[in-house]
Protein backbone atom coordinates (compact mmCIF):
# COMPACT_ATOMS: atom_id res chain seq x y z
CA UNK A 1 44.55 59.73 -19.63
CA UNK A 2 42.20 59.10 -16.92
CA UNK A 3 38.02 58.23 -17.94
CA UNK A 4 36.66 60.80 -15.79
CA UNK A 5 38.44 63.56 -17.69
CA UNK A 6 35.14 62.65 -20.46
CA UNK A 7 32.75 63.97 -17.62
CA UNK A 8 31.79 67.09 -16.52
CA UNK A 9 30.49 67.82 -13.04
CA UNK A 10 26.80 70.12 -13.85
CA UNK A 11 27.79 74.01 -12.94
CA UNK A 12 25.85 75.41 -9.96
CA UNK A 13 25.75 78.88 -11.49
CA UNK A 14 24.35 77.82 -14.60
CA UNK A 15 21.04 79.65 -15.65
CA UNK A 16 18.63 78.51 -18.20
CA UNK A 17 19.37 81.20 -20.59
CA UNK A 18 22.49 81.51 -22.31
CA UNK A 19 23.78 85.55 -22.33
CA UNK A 20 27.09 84.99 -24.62
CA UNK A 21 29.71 83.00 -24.29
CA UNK A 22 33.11 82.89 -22.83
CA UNK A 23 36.26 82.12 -25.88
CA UNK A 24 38.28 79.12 -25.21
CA UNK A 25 41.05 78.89 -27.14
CA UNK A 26 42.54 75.32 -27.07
CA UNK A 27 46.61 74.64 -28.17
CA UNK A 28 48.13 71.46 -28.84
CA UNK A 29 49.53 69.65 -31.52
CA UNK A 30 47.17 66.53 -30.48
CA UNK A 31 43.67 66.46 -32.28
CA UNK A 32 42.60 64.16 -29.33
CA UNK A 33 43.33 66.46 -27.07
CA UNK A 34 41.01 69.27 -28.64
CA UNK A 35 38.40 67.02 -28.79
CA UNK A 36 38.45 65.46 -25.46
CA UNK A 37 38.37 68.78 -24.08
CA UNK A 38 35.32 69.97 -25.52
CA UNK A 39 33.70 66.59 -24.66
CA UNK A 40 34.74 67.48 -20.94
CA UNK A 41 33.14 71.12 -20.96
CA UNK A 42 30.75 70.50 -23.46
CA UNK A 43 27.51 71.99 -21.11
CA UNK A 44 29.86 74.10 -19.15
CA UNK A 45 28.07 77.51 -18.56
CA UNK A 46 29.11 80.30 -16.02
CA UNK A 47 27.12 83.47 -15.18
CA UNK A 48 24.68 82.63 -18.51
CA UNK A 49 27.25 82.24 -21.08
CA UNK A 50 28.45 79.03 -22.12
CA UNK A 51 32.41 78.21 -23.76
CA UNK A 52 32.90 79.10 -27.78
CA UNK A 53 35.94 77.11 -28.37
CA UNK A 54 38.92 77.86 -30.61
CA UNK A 55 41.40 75.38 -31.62
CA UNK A 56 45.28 75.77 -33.00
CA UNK A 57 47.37 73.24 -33.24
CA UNK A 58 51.01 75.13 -33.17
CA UNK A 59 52.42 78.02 -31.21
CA UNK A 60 52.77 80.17 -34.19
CA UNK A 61 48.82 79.32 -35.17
CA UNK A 62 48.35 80.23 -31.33
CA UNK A 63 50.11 83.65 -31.89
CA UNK A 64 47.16 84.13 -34.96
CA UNK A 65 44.58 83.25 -33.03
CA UNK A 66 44.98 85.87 -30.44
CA UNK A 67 45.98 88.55 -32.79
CA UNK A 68 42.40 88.09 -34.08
CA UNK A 69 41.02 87.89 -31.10
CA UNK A 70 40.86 90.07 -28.44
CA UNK A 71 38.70 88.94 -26.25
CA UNK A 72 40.23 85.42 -25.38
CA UNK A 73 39.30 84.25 -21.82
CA UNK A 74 41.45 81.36 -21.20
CA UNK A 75 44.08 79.40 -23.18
CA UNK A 76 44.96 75.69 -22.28
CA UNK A 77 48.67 75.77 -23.47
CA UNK A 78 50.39 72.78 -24.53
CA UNK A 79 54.38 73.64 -23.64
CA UNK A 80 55.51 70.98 -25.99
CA UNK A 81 54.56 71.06 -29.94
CA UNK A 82 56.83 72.25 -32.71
CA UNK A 83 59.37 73.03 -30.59
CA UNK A 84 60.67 72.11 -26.49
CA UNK A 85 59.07 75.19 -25.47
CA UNK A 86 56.82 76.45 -27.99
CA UNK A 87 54.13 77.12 -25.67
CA UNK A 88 56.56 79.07 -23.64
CA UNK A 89 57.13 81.58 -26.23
CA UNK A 90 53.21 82.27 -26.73
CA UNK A 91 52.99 82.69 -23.25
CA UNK A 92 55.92 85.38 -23.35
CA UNK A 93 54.38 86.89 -26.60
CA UNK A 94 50.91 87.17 -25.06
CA UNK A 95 52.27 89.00 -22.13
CA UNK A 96 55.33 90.94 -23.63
CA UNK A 97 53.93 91.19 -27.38
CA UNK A 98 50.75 92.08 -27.28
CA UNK A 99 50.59 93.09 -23.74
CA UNK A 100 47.71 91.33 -22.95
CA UNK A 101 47.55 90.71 -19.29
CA UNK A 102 43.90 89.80 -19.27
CA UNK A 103 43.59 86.29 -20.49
CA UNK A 104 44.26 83.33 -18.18
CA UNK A 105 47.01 81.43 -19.29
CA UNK A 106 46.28 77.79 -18.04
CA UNK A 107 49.52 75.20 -19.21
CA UNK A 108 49.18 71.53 -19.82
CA UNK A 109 51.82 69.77 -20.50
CA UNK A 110 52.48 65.52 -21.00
CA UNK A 111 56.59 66.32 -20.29
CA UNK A 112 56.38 68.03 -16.94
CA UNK A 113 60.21 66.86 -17.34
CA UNK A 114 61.02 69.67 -20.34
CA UNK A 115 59.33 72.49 -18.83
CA UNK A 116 59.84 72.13 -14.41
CA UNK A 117 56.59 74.12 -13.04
CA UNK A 118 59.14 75.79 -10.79
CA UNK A 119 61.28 77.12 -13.31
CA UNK A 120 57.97 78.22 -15.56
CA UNK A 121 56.06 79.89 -12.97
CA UNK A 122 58.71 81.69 -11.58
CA UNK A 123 59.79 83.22 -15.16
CA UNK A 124 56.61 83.25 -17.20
CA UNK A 125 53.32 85.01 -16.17
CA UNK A 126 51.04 82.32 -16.19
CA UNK A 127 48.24 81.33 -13.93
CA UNK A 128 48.10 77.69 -13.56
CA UNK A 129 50.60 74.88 -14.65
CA UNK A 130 49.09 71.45 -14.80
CA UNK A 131 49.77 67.92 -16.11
CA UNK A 132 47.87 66.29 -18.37
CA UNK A 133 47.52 62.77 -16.32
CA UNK A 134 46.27 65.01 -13.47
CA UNK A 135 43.88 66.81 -15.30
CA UNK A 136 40.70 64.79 -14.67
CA UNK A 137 37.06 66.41 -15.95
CA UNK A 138 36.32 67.36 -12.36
CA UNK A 139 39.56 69.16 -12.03
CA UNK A 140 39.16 70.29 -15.45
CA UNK A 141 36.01 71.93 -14.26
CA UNK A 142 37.63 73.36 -10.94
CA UNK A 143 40.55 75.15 -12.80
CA UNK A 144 38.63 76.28 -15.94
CA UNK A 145 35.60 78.15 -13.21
CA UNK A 146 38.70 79.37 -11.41
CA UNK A 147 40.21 81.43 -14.63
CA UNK A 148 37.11 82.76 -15.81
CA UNK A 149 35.61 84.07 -12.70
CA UNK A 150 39.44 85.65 -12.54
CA UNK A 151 39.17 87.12 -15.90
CA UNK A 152 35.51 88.45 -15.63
CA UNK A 153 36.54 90.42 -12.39
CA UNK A 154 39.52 91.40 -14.09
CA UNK A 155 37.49 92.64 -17.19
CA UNK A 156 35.01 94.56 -14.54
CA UNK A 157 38.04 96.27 -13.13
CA UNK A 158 39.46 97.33 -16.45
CA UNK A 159 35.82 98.77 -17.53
CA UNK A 160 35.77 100.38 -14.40
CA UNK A 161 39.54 101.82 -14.73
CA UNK A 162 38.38 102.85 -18.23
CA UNK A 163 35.24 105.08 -17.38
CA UNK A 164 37.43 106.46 -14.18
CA UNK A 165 40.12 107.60 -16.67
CA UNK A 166 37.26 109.37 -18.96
CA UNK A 167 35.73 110.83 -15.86
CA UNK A 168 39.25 112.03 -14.54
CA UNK A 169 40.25 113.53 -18.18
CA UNK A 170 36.82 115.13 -18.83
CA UNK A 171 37.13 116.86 -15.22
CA UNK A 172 40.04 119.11 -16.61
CA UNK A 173 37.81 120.78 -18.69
CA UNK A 174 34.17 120.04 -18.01
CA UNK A 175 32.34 122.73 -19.36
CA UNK A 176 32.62 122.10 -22.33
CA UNK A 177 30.34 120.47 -24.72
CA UNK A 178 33.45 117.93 -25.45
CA UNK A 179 33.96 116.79 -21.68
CA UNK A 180 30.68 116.88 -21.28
CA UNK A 181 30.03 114.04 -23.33
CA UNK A 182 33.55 112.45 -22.45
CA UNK A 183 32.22 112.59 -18.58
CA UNK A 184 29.03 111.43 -19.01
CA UNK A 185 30.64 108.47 -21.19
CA UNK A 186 32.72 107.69 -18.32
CA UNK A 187 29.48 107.64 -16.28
CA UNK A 188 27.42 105.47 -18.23
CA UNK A 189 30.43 103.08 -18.29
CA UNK A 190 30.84 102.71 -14.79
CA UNK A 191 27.34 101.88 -14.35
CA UNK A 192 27.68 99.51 -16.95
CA UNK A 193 30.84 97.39 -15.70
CA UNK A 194 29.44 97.69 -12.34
CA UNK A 195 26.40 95.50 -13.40
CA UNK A 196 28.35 93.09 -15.32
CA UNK A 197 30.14 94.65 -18.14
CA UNK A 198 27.53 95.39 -20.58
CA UNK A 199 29.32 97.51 -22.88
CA UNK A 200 26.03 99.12 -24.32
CA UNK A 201 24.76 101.77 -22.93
CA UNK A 202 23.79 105.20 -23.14
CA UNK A 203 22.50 108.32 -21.66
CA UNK A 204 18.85 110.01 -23.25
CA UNK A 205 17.60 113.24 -22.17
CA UNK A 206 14.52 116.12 -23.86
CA UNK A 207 17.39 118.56 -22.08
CA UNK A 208 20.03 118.71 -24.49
CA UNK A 209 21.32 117.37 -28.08
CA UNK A 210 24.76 116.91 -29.24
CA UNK A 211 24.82 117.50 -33.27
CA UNK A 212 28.31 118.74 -34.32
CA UNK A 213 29.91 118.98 -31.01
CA UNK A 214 27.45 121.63 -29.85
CA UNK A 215 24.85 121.80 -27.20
CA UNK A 216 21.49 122.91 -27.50
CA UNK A 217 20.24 124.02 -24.31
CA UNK A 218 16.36 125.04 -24.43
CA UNK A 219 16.98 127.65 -27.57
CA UNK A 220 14.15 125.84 -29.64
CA UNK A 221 16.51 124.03 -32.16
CA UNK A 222 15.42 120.48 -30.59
CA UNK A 223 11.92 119.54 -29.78
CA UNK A 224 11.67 119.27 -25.89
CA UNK A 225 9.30 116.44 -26.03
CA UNK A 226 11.50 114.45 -28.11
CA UNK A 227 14.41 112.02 -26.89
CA UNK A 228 17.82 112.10 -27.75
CA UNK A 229 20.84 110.00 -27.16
CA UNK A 230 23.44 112.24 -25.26
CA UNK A 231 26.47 109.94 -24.99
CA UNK A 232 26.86 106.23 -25.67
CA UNK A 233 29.00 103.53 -25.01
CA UNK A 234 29.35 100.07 -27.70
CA UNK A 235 26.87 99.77 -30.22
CA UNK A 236 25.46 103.58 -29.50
CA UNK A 237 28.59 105.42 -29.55
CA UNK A 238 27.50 105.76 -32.96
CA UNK A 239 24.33 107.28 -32.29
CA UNK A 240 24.80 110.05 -30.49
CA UNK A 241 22.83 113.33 -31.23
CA UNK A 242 20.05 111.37 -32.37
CA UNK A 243 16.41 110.88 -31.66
CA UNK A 244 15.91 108.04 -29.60
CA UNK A 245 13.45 106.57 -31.96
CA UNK A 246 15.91 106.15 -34.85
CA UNK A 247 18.42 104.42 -32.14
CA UNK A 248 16.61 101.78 -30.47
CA UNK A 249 14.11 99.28 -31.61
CA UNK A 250 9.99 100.21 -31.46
CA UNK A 251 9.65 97.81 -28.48
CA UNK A 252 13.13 99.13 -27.04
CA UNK A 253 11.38 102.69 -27.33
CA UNK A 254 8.08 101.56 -25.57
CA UNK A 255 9.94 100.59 -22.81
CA UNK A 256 11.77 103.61 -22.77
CA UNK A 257 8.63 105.74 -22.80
CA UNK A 258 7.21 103.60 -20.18
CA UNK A 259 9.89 104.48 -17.68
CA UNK A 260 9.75 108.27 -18.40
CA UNK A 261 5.93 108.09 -17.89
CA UNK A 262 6.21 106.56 -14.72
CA UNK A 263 9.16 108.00 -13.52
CA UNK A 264 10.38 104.60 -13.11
CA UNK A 265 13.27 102.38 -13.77
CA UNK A 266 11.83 99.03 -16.21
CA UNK A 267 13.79 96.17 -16.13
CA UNK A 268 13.76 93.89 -19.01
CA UNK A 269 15.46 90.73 -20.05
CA UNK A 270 18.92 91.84 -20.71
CA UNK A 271 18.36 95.59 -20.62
CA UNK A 272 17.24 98.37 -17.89
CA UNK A 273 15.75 101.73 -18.36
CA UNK A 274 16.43 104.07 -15.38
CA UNK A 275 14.39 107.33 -14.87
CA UNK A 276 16.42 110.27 -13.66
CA UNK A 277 14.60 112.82 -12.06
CA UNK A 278 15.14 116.31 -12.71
CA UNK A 279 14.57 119.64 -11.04
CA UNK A 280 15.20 121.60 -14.00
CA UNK A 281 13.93 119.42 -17.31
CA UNK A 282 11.71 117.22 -18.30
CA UNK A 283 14.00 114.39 -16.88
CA UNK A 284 16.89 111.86 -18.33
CA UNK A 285 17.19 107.87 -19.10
CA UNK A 286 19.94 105.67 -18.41
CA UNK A 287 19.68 102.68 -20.76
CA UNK A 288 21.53 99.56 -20.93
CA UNK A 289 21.89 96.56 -22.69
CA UNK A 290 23.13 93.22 -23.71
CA UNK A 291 23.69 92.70 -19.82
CA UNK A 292 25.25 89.26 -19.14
CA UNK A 293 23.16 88.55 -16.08
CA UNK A 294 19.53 89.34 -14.60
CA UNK A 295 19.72 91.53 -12.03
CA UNK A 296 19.49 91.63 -8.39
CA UNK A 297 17.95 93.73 -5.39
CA UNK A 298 21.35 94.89 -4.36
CA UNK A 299 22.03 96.01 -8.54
CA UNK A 300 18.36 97.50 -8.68
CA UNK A 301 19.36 99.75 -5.71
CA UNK A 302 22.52 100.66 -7.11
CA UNK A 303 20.84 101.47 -10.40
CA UNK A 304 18.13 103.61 -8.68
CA UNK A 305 20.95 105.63 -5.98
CA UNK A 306 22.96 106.12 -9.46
CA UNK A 307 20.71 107.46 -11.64
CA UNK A 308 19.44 110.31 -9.33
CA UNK A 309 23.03 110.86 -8.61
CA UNK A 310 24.22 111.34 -12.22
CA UNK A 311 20.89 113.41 -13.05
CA UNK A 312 21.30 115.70 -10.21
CA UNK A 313 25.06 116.40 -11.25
CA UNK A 314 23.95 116.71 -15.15
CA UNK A 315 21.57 119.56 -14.15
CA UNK A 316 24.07 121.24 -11.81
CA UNK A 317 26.45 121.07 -15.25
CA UNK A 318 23.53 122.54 -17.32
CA UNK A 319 23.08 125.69 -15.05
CA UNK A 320 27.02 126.50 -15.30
CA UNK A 321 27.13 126.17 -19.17
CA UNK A 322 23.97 127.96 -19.25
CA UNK A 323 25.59 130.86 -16.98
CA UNK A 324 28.42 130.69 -19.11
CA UNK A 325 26.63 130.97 -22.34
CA UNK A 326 24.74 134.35 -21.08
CA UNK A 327 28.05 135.78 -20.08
CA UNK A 328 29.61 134.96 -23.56
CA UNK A 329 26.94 136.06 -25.11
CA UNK A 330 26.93 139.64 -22.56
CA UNK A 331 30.61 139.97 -23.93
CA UNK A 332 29.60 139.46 -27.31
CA UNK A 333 26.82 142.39 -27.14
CA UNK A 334 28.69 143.99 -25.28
CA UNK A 335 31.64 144.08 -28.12
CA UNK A 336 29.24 144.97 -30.36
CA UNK A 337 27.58 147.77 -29.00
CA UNK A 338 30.95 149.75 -27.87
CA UNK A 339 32.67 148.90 -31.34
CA UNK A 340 33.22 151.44 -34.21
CA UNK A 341 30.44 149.14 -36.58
CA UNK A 342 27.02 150.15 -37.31
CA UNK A 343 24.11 147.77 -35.99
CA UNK A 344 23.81 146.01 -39.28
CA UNK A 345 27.27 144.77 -39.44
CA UNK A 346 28.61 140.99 -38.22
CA UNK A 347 31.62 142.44 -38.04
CA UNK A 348 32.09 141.24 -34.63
CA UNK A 349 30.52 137.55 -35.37
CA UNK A 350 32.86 137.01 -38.67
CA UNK A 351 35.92 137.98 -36.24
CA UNK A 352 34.83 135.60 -33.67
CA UNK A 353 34.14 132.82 -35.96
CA UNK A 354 37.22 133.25 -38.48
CA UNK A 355 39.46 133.37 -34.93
CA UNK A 356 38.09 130.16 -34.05
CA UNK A 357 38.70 128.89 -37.79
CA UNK A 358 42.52 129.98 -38.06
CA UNK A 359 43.26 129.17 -34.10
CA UNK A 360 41.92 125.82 -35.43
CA UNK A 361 44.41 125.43 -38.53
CA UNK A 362 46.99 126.46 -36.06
CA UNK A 363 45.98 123.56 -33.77
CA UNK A 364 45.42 125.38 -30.59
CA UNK A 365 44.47 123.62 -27.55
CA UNK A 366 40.29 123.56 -27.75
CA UNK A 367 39.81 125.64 -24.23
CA UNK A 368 42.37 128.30 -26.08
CA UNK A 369 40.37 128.83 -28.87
CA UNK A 370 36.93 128.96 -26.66
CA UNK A 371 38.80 131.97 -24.69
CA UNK A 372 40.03 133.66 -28.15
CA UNK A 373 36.64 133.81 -29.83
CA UNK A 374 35.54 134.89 -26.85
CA UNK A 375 38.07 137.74 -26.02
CA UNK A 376 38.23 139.22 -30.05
CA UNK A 377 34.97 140.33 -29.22
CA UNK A 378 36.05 143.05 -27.28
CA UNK A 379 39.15 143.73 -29.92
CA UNK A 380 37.85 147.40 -30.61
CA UNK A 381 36.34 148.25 -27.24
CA UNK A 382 38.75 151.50 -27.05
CA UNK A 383 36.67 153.08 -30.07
CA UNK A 384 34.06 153.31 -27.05
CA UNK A 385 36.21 156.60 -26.53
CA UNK A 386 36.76 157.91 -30.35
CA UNK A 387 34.07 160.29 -31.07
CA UNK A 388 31.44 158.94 -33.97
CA UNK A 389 32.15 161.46 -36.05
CA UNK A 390 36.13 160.80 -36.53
CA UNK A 391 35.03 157.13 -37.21
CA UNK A 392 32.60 157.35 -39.69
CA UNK A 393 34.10 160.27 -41.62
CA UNK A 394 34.75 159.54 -45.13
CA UNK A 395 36.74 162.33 -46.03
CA UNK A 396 40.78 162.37 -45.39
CA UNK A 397 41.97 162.58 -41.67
CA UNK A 398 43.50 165.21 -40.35
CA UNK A 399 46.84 164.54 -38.68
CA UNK A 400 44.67 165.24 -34.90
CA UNK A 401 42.15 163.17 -35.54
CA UNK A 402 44.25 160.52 -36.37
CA UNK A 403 46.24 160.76 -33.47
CA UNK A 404 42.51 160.53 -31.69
CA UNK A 405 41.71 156.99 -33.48
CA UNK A 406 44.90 155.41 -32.52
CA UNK A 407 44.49 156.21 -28.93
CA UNK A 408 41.76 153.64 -28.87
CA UNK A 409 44.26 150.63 -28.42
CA UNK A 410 45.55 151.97 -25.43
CA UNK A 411 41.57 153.08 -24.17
CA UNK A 412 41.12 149.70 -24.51
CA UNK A 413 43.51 148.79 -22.84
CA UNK A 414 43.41 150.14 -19.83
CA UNK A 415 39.23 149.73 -19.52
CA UNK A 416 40.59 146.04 -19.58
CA UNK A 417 43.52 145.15 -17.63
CA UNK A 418 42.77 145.03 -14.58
CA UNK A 419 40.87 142.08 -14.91
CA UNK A 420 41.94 138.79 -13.01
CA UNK A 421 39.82 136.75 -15.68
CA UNK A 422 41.88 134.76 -18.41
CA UNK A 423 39.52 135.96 -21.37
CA UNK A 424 39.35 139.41 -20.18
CA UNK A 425 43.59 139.55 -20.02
CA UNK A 426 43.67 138.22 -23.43
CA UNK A 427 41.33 140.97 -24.57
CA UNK A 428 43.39 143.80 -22.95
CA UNK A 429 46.50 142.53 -24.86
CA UNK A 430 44.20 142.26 -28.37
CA UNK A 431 42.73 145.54 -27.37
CA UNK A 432 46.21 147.11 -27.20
CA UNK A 433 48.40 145.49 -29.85
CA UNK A 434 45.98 144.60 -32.93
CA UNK A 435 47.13 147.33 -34.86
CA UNK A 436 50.97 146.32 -33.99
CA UNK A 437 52.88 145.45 -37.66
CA UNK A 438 55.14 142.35 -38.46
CA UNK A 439 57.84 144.86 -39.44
CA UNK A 440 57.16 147.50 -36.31
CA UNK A 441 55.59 150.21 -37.57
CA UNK A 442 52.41 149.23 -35.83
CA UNK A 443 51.20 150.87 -32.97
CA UNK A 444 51.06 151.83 -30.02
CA UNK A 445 54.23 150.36 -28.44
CA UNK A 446 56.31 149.94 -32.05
CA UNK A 447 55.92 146.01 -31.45
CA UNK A 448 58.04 143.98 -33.89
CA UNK A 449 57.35 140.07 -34.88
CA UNK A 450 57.00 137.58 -32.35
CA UNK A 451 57.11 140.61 -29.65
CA UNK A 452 53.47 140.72 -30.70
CA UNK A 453 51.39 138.18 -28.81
CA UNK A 454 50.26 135.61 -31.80
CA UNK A 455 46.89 135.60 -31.22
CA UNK A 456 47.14 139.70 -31.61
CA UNK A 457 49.03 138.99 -35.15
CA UNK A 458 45.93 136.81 -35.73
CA UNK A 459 43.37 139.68 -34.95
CA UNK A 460 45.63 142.25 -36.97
CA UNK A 461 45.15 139.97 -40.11
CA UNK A 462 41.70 139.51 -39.64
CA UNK A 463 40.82 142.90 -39.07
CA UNK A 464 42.60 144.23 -41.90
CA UNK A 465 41.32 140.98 -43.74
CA UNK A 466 36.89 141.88 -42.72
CA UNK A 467 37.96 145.25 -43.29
CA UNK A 468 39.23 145.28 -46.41
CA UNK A 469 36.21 142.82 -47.74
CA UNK A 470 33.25 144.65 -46.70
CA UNK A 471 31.94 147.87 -47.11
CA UNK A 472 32.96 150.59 -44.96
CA UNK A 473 31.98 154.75 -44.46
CA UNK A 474 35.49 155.25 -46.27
CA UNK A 475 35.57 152.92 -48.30
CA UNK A 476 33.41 150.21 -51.32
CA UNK A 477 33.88 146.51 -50.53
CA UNK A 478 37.13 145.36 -52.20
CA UNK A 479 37.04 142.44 -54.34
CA UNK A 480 38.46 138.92 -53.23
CA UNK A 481 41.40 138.90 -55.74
CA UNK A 482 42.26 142.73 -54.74
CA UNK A 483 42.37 141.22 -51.01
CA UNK A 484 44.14 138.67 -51.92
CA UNK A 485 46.75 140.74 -53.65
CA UNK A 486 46.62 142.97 -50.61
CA UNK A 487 47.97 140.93 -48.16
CA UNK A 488 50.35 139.24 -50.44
CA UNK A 489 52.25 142.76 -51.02
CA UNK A 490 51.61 143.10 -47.05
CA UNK A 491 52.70 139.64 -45.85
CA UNK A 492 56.06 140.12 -43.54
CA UNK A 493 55.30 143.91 -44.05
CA UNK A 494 52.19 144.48 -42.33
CA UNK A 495 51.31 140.63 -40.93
CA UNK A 496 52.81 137.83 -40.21
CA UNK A 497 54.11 136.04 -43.40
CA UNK A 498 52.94 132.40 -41.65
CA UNK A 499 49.90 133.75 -40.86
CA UNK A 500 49.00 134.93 -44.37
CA UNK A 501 50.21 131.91 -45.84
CA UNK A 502 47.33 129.81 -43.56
CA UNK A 503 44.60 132.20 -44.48
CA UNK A 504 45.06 132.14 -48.40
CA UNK A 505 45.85 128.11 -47.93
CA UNK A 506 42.21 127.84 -46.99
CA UNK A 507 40.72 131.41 -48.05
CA UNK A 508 37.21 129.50 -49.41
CA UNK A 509 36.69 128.30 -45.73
CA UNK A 510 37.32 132.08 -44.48
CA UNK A 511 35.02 133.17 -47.25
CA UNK A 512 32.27 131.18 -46.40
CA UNK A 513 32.03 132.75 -43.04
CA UNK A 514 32.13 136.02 -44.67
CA UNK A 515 28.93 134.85 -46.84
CA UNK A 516 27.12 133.16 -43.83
CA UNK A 517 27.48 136.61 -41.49
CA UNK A 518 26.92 139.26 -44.41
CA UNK A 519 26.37 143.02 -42.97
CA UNK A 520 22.55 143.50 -42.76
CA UNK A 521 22.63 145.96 -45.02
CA UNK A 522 24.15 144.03 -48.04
């Protein structure tokens, strides 16, 4: 082995501050060899980080190694220990095993004789195949700044294939609070791999916070002067929902503070703040940190044209889901006001929410159950034609009058189907079949098991199910076991036996909406 393997050439992109380090991992079944190597890179350093080395001495202590780690940059793979071609095989299980095609596979072997570099690189996926005699320091050097600038690109890509996918996903169904977040993640990560892979980062706004999956969009639950994290990436994917002081460090927060006062981005050591302007709010941060690099004039502009791009899209998002929400909540009044109920009851909240609830247990696609709780709303809209005093009379119905009542399905009905709109078509079919039974007496069409649209069977069950729980003109509030026995008796009768059998499975979480929307009047 040749002297000037011992020496290392100095690296012209070395910095004075070390921002990580790069994992080594060294195999060969020669101590000498491990240690020789090290010598040889011992002040290597590209792009800030410097080499953290890992040794194993066999291919199946190889294999270990890189099932706990990950994040292995470049392997220098002896071909030649316990076996003829044990190095082969952790090549093949790094690729084909654990499907890592990320790591730069560098082989050094003493034999070139056992293992012919033609025969190796045409069947293995390796990226360089060198002999040991030829393997000076200087060449050392040359191959090892070769692999990792190929692996750090490589990485970049993947973090940039990563927040594209989010992005691409969250698009199918962006108005929600959900995709929101997901698309904004995706966001945040781009920025971040862009600028060198920091994989902590997140986006802070006054606008909006993200507690329990919902948003909060200037109703007075969050205090507009206050920060919070809206979506994170690494270390604050953890933190999302709350106030940026209880996230961040008090000098991280200064900084932060700093930039929304000026309105300007603050660069730090290893971390940027980023003002996002806003037409509509009070404004938005992009923070990142842990950034392997300082950055330059061509990443400052990038930062600055990104930020006002993301911020200006964010507010165009708020505006729809802020639309949105005043329709839903014009359907939701609406519902109310033309149903049978007085203007104490929740009738028409405990429907919405205990739709949501059993749509849930029945593991409904999210945007389904959004357009369900939505659409039961309007479940009773046909009573709009009933007069008030055949609803609220508590005396026995004559055989007219209820003839009169159960024309409200079809009212409904037809005040609803012409409607192009997915939530309003779902109403018209609630509005017309929610008093359809399991064993077709129902009406009005005579519908008979799984001719009824589920989510109808749903709304029959949880009429019947409010109905029978809460106080009505004709009628005391039942007791819970007399409800319970109720739709026992009625299951496969009345309802749907498999939808009975999911309510009483988790009755106490259908109760509890029952006790957190009480009539007004109770």
């Amino acid at each position: 082995m040749s002297d000037d393997f011992l020496f290392a050439e100095d690296d012209d992109d070395s910095s004075g501050e070390n921002l990580g380090s790069w994992k080594i991992l060294i195999v060969d079944d020669e101590p000498e060899v491990h240690t020789v190597t090290r010598l040889a890179l011992n002040d290597f350093i590209l792009n800030g980080k410097s080499l953290e080395f890992i040794s194993a001495y066999s291919g199946e202590e190889a294999k270990a190694m890189f099932r706990k780690h990950s994040d292995i940059a470049v392997v220098l793979l002896d071909v030649v220990m316990e076996t003829d071609d044990a190095g082969l095989q952790v090549a093949n299980y790094i690729r084909n095993e654990l499907d890592n095609h990320f790591t730069r596979i560098i082989l050094r072997t003493g034999q070139p004789g056992q293992a012919p570099e033609k025969d190796v690189i045409i069947n293995y996926d390796i990226n360089d195949y060198k002999s040991k005699t030829e393997l000076t320091a200087q060449k050392l050097f040359t191959v090892m700044i070769a692999a990792l600038r190929s692996y750090r690109d490589i990485i970049v890509i993947e973090e940039n294939r990563a927040g594209l996918e989010k992005i691409i996903d969250a698009s199918v169904d962006l108005f929600s609070s959900h995709s929101l977040e997901k698309f904004m993640q995706g966001i945040i990560q781009q920025l971040a791999s862009i600028l060198g892979c920091s994989k902590d980062a997140a986006y802070i706004t006054t606008a909006v916070a993200t507690t329990s999956r919902t948003l909060d969009v200037d109703n007075g639950k969050i205090d507009e002067d206050e920060l919070y994290v809206f979506a994170g990436n690494g270390e604050y994917s953890s933190k999302e929902g709350l106030p940026l002081k209880s996230a961040i460090t008090d000098e991280e927060y200064a900084l932060c503070e700093q930039a929304m006062k000026e309105k300007q981005i603050v660069y730090a050591d290893d971390h940027v703040v980023a003002y996002c302007n806003s037409k509509s709010h009070k404004g938005a941060l992009l923070y990142l940190s842990g950034l392997p690099r300082r950055l330059c004039e061509n990443d400052k502009h990038l930062v600055k044209r990104f930020s006002n791009s993301v911020q200006l899209a964010f507010d165009n998002v708020l505006k729809t889901l802020d639309l949105e929400g005043t329709q839903r909540e014009i359907i939701e009044r609406l519902g109310h006001a033309l149903e049978h109920e007085s203007g104490d009851s929740n009738h028409i909240k405990r429907m919405a929410e205990m739709a949501g609830l059993m749509a849930q247990k029945l593991a409904l696609p999210e945007q389904e159950i959004d357009t369900f709780k939505l659409a039961i709303s309007l479940h009773d809209i046909g009573t709009s034609q009933v007069p008030k005093s055949i609803l609220h009379k508590s005396t026995p119905l004559s055989d007219d009058e209820i003839f009169a009542i159960r024309q409200h399905a079809e009212f409904g009905y037809q005040i609803l189907k012409d409607s192009s709109r997915p939530t309003i078509q779902l109403a018209a079919t609630l509005a017309r079949q929610h008093h359809e039974r399991w064993d077709g007496d129902g009406y009005p069409e005579g519908l008979k098991g799984e001719e009824i649209d589920q989510k109808s069977r749903i709304a029959t069950l949880l009429d019947v199910f409010d109905a029978l729980l809460n106080e009505r003109p004709y009628k005391p509030a039942w007791s819970v076991e007399k409800v319970v026995n109720t739709l026992e008796e009625e299951s496969g009768r009345h309802f749907d036996p498999k939808l009975v059998s999911r309510l009483l499975k988790h009755l106490p979480a259908f109760l509890e909406i029952q006790a957190q929307y009480p009539n007004k009047n109770q």
